[in-house]
Protein backbone atom coordinates (compact mmCIF):
# COMPACT_ATOMS: atom_id res chain seq x y z
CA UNK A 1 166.71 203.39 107.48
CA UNK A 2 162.97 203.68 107.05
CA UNK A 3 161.46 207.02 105.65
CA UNK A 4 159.21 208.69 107.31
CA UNK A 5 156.16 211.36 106.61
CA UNK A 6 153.90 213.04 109.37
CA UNK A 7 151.01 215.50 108.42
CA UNK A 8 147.94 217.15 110.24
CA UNK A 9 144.59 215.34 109.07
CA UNK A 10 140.96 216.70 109.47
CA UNK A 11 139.14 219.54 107.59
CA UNK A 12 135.74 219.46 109.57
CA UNK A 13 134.14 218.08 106.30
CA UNK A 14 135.31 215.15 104.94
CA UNK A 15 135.52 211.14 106.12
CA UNK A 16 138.20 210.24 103.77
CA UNK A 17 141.32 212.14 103.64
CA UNK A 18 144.32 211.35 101.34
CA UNK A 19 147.39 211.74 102.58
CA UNK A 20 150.80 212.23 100.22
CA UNK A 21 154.19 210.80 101.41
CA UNK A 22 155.71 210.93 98.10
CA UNK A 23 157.78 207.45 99.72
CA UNK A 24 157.22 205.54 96.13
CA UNK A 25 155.95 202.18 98.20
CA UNK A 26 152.77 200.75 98.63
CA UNK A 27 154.66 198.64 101.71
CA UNK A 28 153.87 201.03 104.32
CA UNK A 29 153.13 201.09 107.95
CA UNK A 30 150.28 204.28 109.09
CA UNK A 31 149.53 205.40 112.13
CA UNK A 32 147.11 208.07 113.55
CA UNK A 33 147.19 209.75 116.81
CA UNK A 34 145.21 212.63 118.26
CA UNK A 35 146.73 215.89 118.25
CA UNK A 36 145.80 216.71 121.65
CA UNK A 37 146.60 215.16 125.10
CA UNK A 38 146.93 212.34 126.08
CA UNK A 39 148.09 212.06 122.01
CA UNK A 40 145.77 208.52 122.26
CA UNK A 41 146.46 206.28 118.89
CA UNK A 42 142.95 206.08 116.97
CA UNK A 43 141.96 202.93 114.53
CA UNK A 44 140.78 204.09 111.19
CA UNK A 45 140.66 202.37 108.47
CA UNK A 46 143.74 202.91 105.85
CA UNK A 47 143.98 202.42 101.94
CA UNK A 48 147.28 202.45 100.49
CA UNK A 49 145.87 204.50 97.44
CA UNK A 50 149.15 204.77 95.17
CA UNK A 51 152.91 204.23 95.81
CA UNK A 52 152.51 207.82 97.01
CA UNK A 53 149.42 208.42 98.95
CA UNK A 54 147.16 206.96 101.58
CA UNK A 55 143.76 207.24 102.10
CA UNK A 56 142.51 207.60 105.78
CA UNK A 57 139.08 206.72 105.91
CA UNK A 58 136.87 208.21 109.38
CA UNK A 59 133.34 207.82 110.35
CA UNK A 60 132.90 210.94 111.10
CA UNK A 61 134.74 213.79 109.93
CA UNK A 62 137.37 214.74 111.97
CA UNK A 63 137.68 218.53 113.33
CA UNK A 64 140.40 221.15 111.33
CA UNK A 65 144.21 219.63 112.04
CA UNK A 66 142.56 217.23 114.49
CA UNK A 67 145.11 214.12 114.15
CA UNK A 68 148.42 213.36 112.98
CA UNK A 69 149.06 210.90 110.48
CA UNK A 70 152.56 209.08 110.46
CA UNK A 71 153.67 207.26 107.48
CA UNK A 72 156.65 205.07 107.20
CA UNK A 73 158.05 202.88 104.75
């Protein structure tokens, strides 16, 4: 069974936000929706930083607890 991680993203500041799933893989699949409705999937682009983290990388900073990352591997 696949693991999964899911955490509010955005601090109002910055355009690259790591994200720590602690899921000791590199081989992992990321997506990011809005936290709001319609809960629309957004493309950003995604760095798998360590076996443990991911970097999510916006053009413009996203608002405080804007989107929610989901991390599986």
């Amino acid at each position: 069974l696949p693991q999964i991680h899911a955490a509010n993203v955005g601090n109002g500041s910055s355009t690259d936000i790591v994200v720590t799933h602690n899921l000791g893989t590199r081989d992992v699949l990321v997506q990011v929706r809005d936290n709001a409705s319609p809960y629309d999937y957004v493309m950003v682009d995604i760095e798998a930083t360590t076996e443990n983290t991911v970097t999510l990388r916006f053009a413009v900073a996203p608002a405080s607890n804007r989107y929610r990352c989901i991390v599986m591997g």
